[in-house]
PDB file of N, CA and C in Angstrom:
ATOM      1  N   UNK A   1    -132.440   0.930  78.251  1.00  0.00           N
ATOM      2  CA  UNK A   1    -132.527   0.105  77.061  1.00  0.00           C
ATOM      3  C   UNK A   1    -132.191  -1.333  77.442  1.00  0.00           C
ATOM      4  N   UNK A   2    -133.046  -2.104  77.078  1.00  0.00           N
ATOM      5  CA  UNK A   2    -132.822  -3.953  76.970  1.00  0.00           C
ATOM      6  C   UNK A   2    -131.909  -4.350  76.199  1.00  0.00           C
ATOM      7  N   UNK A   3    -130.697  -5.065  76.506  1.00  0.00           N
ATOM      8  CA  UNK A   3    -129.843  -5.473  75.469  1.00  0.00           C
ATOM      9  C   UNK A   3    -130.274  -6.496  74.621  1.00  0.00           C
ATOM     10  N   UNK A   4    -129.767  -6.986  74.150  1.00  0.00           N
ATOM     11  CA  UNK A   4    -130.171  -8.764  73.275  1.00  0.00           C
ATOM     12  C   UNK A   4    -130.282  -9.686  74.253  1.00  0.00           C
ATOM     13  N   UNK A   5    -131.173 -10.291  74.222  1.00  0.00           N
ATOM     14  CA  UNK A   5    -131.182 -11.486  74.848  1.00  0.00           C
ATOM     15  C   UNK A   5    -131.263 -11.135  76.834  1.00  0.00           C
ATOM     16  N   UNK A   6    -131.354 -10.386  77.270  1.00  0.00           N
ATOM     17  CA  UNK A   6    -131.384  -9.643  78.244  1.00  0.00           C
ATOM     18  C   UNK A   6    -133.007  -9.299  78.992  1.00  0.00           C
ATOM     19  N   UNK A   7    -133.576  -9.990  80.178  1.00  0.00           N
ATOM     20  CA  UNK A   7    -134.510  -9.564  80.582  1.00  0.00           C
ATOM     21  C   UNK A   7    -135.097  -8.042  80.986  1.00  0.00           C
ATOM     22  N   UNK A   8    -136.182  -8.070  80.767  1.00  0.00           N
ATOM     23  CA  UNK A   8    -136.383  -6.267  81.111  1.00  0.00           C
ATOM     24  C   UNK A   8    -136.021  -6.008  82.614  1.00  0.00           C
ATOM     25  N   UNK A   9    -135.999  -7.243  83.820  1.00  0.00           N
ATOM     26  CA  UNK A   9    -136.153  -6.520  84.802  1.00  0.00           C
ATOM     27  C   UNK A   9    -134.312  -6.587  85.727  1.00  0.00           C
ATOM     28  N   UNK A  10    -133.226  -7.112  84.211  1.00  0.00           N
ATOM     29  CA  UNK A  10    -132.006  -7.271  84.678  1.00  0.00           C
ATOM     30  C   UNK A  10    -131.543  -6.120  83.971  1.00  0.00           C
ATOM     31  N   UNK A  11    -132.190  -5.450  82.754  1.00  0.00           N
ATOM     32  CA  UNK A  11    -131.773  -4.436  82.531  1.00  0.00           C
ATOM     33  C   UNK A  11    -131.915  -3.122  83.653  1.00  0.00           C
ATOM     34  N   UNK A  12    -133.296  -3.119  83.973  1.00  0.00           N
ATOM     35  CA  UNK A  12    -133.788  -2.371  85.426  1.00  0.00           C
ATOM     36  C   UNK A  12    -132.670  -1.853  86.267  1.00  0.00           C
ATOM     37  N   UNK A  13    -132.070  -3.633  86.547  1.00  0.00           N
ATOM     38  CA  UNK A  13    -131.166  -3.395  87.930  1.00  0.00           C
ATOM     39  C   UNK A  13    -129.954  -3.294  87.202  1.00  0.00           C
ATOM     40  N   UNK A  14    -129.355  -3.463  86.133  1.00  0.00           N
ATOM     41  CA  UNK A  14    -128.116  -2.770  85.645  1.00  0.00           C
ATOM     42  C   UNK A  14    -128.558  -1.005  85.649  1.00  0.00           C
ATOM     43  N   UNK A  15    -129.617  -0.748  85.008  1.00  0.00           N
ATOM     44  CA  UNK A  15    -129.275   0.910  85.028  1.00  0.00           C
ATOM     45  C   UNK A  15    -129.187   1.241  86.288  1.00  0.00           C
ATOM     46  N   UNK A  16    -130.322   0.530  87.023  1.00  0.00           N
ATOM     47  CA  UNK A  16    -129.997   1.576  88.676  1.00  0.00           C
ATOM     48  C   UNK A  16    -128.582   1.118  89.382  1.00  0.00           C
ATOM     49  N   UNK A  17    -127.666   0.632  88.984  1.00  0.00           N
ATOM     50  CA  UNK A  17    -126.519  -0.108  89.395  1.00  0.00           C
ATOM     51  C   UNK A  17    -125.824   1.524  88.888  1.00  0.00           C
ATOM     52  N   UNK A  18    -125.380   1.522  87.350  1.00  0.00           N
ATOM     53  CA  UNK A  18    -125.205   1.935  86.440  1.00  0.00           C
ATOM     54  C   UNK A  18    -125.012   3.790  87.099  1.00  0.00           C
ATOM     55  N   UNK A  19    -126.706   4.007  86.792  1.00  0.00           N
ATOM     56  CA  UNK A  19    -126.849   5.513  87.152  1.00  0.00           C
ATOM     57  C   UNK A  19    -126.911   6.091  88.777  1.00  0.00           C
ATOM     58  N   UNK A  20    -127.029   4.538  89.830  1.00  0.00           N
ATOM     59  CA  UNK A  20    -127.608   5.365  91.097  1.00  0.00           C
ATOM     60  C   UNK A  20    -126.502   4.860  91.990  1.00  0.00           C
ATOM     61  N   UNK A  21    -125.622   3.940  91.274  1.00  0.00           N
ATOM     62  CA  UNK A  21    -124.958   2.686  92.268  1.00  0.00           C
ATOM     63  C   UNK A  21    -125.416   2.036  93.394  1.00  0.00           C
ATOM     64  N   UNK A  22    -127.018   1.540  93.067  1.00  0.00           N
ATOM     65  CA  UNK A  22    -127.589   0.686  94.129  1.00  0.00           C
ATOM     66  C   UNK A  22    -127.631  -0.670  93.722  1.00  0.00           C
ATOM     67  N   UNK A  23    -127.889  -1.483  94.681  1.00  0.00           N
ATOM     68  CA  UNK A  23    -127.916  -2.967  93.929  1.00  0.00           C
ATOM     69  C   UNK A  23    -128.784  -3.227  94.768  1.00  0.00           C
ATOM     70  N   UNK A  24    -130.083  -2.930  94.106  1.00  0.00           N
ATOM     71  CA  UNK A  24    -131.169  -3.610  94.616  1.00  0.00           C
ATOM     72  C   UNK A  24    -132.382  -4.122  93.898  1.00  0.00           C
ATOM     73  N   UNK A  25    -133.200  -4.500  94.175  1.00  0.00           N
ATOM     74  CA  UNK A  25    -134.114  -5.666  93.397  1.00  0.00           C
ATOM     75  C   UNK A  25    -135.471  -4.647  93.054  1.00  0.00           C
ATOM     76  N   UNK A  26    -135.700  -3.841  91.727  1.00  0.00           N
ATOM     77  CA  UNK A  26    -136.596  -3.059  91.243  1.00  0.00           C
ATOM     78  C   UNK A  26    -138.254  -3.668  91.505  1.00  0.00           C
ATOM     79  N   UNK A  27    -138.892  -3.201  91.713  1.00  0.00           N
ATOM     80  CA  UNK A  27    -140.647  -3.830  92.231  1.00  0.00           C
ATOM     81  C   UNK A  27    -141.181  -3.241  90.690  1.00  0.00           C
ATOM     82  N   UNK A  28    -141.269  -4.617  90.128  1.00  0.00           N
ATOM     83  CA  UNK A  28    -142.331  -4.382  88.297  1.00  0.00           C
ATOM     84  C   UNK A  28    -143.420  -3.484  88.991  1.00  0.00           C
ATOM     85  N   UNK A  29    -144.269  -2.386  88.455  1.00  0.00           N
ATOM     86  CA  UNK A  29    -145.537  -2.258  88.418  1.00  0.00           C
ATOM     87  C   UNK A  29    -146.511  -2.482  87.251  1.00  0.00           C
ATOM     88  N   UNK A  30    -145.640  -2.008  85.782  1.00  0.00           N
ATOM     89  CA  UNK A  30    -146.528  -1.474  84.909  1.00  0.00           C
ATOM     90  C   UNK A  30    -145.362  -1.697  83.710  1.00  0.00           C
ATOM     91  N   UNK A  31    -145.607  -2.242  82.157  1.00  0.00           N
ATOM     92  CA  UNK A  31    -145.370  -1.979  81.261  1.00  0.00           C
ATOM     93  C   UNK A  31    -146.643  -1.933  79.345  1.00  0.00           C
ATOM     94  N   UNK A  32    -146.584  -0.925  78.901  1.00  0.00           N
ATOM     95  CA  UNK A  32    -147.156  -0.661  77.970  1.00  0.00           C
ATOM     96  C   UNK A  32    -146.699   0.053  76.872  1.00  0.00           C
ATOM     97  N   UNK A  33    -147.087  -0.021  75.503  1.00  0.00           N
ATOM     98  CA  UNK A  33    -146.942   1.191  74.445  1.00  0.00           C
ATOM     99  C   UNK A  33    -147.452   2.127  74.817  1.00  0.00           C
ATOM    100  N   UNK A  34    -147.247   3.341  74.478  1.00  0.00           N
ATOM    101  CA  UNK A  34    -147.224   4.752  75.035  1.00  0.00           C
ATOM    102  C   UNK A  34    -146.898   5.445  73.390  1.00  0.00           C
ATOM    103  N   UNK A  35    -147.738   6.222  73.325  1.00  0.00           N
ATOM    104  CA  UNK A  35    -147.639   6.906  71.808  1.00  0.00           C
ATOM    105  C   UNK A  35    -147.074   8.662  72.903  1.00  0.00           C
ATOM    106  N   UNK A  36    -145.875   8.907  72.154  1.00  0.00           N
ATOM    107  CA  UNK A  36    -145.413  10.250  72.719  1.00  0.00           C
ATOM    108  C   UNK A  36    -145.395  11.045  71.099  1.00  0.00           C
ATOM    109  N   UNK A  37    -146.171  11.683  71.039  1.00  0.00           N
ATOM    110  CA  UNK A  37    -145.966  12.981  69.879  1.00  0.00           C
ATOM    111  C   UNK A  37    -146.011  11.789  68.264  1.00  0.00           C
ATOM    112  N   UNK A  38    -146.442  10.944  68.388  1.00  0.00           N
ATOM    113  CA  UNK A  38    -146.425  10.080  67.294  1.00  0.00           C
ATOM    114  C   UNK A  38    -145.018   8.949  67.628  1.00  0.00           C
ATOM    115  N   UNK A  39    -144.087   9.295  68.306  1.00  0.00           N
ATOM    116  CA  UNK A  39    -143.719   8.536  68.863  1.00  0.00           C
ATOM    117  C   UNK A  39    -144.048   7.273  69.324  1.00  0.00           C
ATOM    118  N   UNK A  40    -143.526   6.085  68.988  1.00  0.00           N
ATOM    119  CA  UNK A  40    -144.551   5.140  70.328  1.00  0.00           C
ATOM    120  C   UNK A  40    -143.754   4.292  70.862  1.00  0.00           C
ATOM    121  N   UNK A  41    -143.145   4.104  72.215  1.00  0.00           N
ATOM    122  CA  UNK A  41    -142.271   3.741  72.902  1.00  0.00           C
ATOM    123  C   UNK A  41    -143.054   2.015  73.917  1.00  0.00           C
ATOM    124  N   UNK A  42    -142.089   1.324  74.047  1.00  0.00           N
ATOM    125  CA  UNK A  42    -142.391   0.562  75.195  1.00  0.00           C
ATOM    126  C   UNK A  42    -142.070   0.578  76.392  1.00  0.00           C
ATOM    127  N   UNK A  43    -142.489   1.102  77.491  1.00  0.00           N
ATOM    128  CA  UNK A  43    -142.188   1.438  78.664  1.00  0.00           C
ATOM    129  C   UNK A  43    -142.554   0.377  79.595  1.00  0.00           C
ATOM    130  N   UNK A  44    -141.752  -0.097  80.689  1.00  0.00           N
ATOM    131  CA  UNK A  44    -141.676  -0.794  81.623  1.00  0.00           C
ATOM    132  C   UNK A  44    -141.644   0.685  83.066  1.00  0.00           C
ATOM    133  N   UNK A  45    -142.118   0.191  83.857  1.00  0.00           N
ATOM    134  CA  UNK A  45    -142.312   0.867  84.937  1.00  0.00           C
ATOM    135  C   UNK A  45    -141.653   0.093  86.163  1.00  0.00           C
ATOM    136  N   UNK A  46    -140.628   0.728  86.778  1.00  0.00           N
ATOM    137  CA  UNK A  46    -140.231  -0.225  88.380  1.00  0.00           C
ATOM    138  C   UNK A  46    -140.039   0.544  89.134  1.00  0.00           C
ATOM    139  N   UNK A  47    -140.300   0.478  90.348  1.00  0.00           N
ATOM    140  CA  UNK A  47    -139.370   1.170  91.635  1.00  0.00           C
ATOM    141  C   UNK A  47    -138.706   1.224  92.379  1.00  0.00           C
ATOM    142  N   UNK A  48    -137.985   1.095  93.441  1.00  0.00           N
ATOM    143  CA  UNK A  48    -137.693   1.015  94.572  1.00  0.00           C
ATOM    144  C   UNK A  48    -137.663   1.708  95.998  1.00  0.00           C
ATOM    145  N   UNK A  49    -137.294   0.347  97.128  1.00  0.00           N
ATOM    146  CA  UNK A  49    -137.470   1.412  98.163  1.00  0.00           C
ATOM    147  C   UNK A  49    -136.369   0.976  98.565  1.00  0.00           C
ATOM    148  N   UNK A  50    -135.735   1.939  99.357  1.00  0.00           N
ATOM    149  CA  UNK A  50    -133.910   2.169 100.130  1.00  0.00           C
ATOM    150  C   UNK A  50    -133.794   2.853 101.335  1.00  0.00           C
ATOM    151  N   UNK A  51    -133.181   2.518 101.639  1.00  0.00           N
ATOM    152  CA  UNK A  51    -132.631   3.378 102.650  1.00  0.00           C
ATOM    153  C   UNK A  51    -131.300   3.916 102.435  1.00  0.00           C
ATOM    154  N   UNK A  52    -131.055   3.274 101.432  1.00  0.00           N
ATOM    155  CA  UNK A  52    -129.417   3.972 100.906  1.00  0.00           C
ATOM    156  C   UNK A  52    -128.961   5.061 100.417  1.00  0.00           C
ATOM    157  N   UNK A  53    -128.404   5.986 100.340  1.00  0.00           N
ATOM    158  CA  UNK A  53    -128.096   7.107  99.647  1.00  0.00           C
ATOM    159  C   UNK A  53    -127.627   6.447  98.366  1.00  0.00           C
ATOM    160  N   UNK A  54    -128.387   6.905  97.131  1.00  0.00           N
ATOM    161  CA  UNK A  54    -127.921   6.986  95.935  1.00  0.00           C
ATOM    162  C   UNK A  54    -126.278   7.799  95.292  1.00  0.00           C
ATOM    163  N   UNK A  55    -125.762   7.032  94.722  1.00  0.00           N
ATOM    164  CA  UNK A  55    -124.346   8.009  94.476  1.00  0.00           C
ATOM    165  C   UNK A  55    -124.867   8.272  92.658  1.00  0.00           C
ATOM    166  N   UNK A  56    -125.371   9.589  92.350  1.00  0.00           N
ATOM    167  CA  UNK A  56    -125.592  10.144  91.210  1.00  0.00           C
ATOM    168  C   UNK A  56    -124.267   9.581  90.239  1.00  0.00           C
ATOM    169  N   UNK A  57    -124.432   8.722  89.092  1.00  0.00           N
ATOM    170  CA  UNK A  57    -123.216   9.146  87.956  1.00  0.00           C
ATOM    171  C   UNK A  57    -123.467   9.890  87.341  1.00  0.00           C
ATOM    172  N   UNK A  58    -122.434  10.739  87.312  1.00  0.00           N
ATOM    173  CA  UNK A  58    -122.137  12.104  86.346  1.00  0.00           C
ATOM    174  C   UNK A  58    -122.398  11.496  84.849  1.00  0.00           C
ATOM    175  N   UNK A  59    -121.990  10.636  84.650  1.00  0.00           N
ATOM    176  CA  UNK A  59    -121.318  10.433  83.148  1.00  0.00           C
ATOM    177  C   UNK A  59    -123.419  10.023  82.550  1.00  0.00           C
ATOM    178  N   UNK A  60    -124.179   9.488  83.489  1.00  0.00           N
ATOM    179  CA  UNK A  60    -125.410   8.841  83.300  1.00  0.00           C
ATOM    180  C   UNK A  60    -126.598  10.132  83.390  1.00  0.00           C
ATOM    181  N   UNK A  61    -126.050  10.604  84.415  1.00  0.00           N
ATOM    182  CA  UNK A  61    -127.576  11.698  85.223  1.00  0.00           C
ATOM    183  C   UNK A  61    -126.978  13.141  85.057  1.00  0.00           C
ATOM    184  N   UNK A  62    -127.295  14.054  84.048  1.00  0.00           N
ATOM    185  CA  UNK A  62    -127.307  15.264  83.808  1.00  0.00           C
ATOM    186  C   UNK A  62    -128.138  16.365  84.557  1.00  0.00           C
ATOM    187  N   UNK A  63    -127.709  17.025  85.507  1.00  0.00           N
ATOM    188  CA  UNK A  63    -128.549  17.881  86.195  1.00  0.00           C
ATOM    189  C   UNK A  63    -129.390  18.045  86.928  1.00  0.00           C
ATOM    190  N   UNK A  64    -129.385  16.737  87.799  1.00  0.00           N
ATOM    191  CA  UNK A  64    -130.193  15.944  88.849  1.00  0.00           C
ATOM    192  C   UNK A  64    -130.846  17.081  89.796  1.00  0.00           C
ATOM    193  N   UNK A  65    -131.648  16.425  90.631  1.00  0.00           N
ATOM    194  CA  UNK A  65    -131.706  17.764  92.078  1.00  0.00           C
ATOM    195  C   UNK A  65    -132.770  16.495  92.540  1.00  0.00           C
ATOM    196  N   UNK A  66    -132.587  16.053  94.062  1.00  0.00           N
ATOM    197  CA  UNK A  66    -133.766  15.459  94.709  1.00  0.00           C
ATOM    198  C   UNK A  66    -134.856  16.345  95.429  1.00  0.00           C
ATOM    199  N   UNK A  67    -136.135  15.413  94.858  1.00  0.00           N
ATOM    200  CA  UNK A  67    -137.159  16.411  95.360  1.00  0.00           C
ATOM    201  C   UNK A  67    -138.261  15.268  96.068  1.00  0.00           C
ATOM    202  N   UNK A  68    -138.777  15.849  96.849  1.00  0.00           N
ATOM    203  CA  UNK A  68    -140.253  14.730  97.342  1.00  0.00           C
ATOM    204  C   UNK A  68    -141.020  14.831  96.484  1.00  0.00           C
ATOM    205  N   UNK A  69    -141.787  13.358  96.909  1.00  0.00           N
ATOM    206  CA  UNK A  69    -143.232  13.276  95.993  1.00  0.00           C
ATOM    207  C   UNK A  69    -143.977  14.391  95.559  1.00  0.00           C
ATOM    208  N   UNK A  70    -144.333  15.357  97.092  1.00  0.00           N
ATOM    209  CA  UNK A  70    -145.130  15.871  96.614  1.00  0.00           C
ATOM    210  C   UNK A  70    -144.567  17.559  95.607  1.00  0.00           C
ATOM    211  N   UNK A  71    -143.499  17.570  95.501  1.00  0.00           N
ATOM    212  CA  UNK A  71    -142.381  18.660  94.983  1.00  0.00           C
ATOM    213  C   UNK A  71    -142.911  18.100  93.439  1.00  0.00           C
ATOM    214  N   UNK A  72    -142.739  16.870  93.608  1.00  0.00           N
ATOM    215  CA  UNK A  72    -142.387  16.320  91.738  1.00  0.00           C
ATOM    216  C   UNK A  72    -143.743  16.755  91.328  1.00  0.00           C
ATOM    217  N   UNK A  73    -144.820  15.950  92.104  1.00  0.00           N
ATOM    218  CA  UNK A  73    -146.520  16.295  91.744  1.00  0.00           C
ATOM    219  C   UNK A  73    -146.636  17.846  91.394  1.00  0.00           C
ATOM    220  N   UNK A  74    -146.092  18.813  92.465  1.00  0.00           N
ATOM    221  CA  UNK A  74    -146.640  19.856  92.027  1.00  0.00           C
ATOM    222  C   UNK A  74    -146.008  20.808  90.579  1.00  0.00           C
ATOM    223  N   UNK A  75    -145.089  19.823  90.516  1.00  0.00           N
ATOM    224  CA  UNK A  75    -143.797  20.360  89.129  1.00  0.00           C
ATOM    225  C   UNK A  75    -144.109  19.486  88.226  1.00  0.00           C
ATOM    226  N   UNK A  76    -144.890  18.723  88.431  1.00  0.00           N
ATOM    227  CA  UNK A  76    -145.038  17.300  86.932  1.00  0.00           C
ATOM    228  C   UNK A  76    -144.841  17.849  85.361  1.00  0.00           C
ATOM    229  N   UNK A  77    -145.022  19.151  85.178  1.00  0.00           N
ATOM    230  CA  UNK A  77    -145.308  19.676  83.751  1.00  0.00           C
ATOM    231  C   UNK A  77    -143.923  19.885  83.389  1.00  0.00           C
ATOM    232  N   UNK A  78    -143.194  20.317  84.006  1.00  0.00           N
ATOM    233  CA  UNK A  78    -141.703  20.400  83.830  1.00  0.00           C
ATOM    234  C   UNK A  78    -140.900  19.050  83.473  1.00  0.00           C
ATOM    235  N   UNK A  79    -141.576  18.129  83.884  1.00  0.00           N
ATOM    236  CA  UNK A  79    -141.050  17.314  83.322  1.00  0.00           C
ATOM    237  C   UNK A  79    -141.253  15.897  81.983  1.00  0.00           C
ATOM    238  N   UNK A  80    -140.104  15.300  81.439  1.00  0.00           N
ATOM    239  CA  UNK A  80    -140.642  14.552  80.040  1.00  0.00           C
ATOM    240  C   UNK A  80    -141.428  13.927  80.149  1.00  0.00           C
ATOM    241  N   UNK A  81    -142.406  13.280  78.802  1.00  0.00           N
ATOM    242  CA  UNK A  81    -143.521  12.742  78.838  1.00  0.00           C
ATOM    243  C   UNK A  81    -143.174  11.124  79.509  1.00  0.00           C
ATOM    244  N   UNK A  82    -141.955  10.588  79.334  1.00  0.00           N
ATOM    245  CA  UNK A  82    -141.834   9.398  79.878  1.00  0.00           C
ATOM    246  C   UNK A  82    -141.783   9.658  81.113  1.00  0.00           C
ATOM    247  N   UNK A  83    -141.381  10.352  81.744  1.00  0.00           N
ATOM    248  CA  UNK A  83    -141.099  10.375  83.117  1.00  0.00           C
ATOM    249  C   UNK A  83    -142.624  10.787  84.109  1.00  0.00           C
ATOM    250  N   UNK A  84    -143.552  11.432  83.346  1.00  0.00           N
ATOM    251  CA  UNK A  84    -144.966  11.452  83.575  1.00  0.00           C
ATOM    252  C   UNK A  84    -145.677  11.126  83.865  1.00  0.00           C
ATOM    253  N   UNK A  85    -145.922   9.747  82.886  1.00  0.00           N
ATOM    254  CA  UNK A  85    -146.359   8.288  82.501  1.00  0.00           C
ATOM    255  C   UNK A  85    -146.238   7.865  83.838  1.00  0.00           C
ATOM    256  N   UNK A  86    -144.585   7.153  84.055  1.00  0.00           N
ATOM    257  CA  UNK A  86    -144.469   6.741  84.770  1.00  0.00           C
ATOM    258  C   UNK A  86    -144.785   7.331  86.006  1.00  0.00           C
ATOM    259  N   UNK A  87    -144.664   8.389  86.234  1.00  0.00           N
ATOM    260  CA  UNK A  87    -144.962   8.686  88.056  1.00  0.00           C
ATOM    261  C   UNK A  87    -145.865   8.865  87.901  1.00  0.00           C
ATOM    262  N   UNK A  88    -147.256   9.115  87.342  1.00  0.00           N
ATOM    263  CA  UNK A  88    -148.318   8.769  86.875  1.00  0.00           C
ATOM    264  C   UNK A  88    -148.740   7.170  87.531  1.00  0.00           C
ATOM    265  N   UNK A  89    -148.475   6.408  87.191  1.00  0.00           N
ATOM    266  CA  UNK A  89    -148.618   5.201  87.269  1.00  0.00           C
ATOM    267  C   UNK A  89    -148.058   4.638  88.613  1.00  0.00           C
ATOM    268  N   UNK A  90    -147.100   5.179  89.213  1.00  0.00           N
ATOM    269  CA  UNK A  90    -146.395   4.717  90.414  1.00  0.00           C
ATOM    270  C   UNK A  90    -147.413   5.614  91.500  1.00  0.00           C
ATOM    271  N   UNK A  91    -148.124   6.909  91.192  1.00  0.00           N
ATOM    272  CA  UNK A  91    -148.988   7.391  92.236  1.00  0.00           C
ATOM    273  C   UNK A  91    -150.457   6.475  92.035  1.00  0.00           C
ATOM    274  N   UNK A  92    -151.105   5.858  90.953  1.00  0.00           N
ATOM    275  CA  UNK A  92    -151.658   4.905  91.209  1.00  0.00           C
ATOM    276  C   UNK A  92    -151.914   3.275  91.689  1.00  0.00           C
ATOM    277  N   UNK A  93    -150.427   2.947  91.618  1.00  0.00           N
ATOM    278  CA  UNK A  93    -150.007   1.373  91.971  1.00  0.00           C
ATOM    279  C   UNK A  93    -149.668   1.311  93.329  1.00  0.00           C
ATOM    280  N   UNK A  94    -149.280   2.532  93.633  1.00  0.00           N
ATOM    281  CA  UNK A  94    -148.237   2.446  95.246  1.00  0.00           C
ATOM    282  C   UNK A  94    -148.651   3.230  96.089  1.00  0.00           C
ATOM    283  N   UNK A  95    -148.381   3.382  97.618  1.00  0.00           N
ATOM    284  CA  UNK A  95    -148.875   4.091  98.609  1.00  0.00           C
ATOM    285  C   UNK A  95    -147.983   5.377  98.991  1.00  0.00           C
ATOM    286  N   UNK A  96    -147.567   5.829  97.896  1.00  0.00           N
ATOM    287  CA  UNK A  96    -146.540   6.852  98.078  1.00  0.00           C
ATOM    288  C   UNK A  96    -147.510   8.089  98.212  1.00  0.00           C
ATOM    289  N   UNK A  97    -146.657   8.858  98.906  1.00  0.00           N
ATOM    290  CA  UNK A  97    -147.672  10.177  98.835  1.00  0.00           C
ATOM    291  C   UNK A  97    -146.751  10.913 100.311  1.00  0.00           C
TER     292      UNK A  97
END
C-alpha cells in the first residue's frame, strides 16, 4: 500500500525492506487496473535481482516456502489473482526462465 504523499516506487522499497529486509532498488516493469472478481485494484509491478539471502518477516509473510521460476509456473493456479498478474507480466518483460 502507498501512503499519502508517498511515491509508488518508495513504497516498493519500504515493503521489500519491511517483508524481505533487503535494501535494494526495485526495477518498475508494469502498472495497471486489474478488475479481480469485480474487484478492481491498481497494481504496480517491480522486481529484483540479489544475491542476498532474504530474511522472511514473520509478522509480514505468512507461510512462505521458496520455489524456482519454473516450480511457480507449473503451480501458478494455486496461487492469488494478484500474484498471477504479476508473474504473468514479469515472464513477459524479463529474461527469467
Amino acid at each position: 500500500m502507498v501512503r499519502k504523499d508517498e511515491k509508488i516506487i518508495d513504497a516498493a522499497k519500504r515493503t521489500l525492506n519491511r517483508e524481505l529486509d533487503l535494501l535494494k532498488n526495485p526495477i518498475f516493469l508494469s502498472e495497471n487496473f486489474y478488475d479481480f472478481n469485480v474487484i478492481k485494484r491498481f497494481m504496480s509491478v517491480f522486481y529484483i535481482k540479489t544475491g542476498d539471502l532474504p530474511k522472511v518477516n514473520p509478522d509480514d509473510v505468512f507461510g512462505s516456502k521458496w520455489m524456482t521460476f519454473n516450480e511457480i509456473d507449473k503451480n501458478i493456479d494455486s496461487f492469488i489473482p494478484t500474484f498471477r498478474v504479476a508473474f504473468e507480466i514479469l515472464k513477459k518483460k524479463t529474461k527469467f526462465r
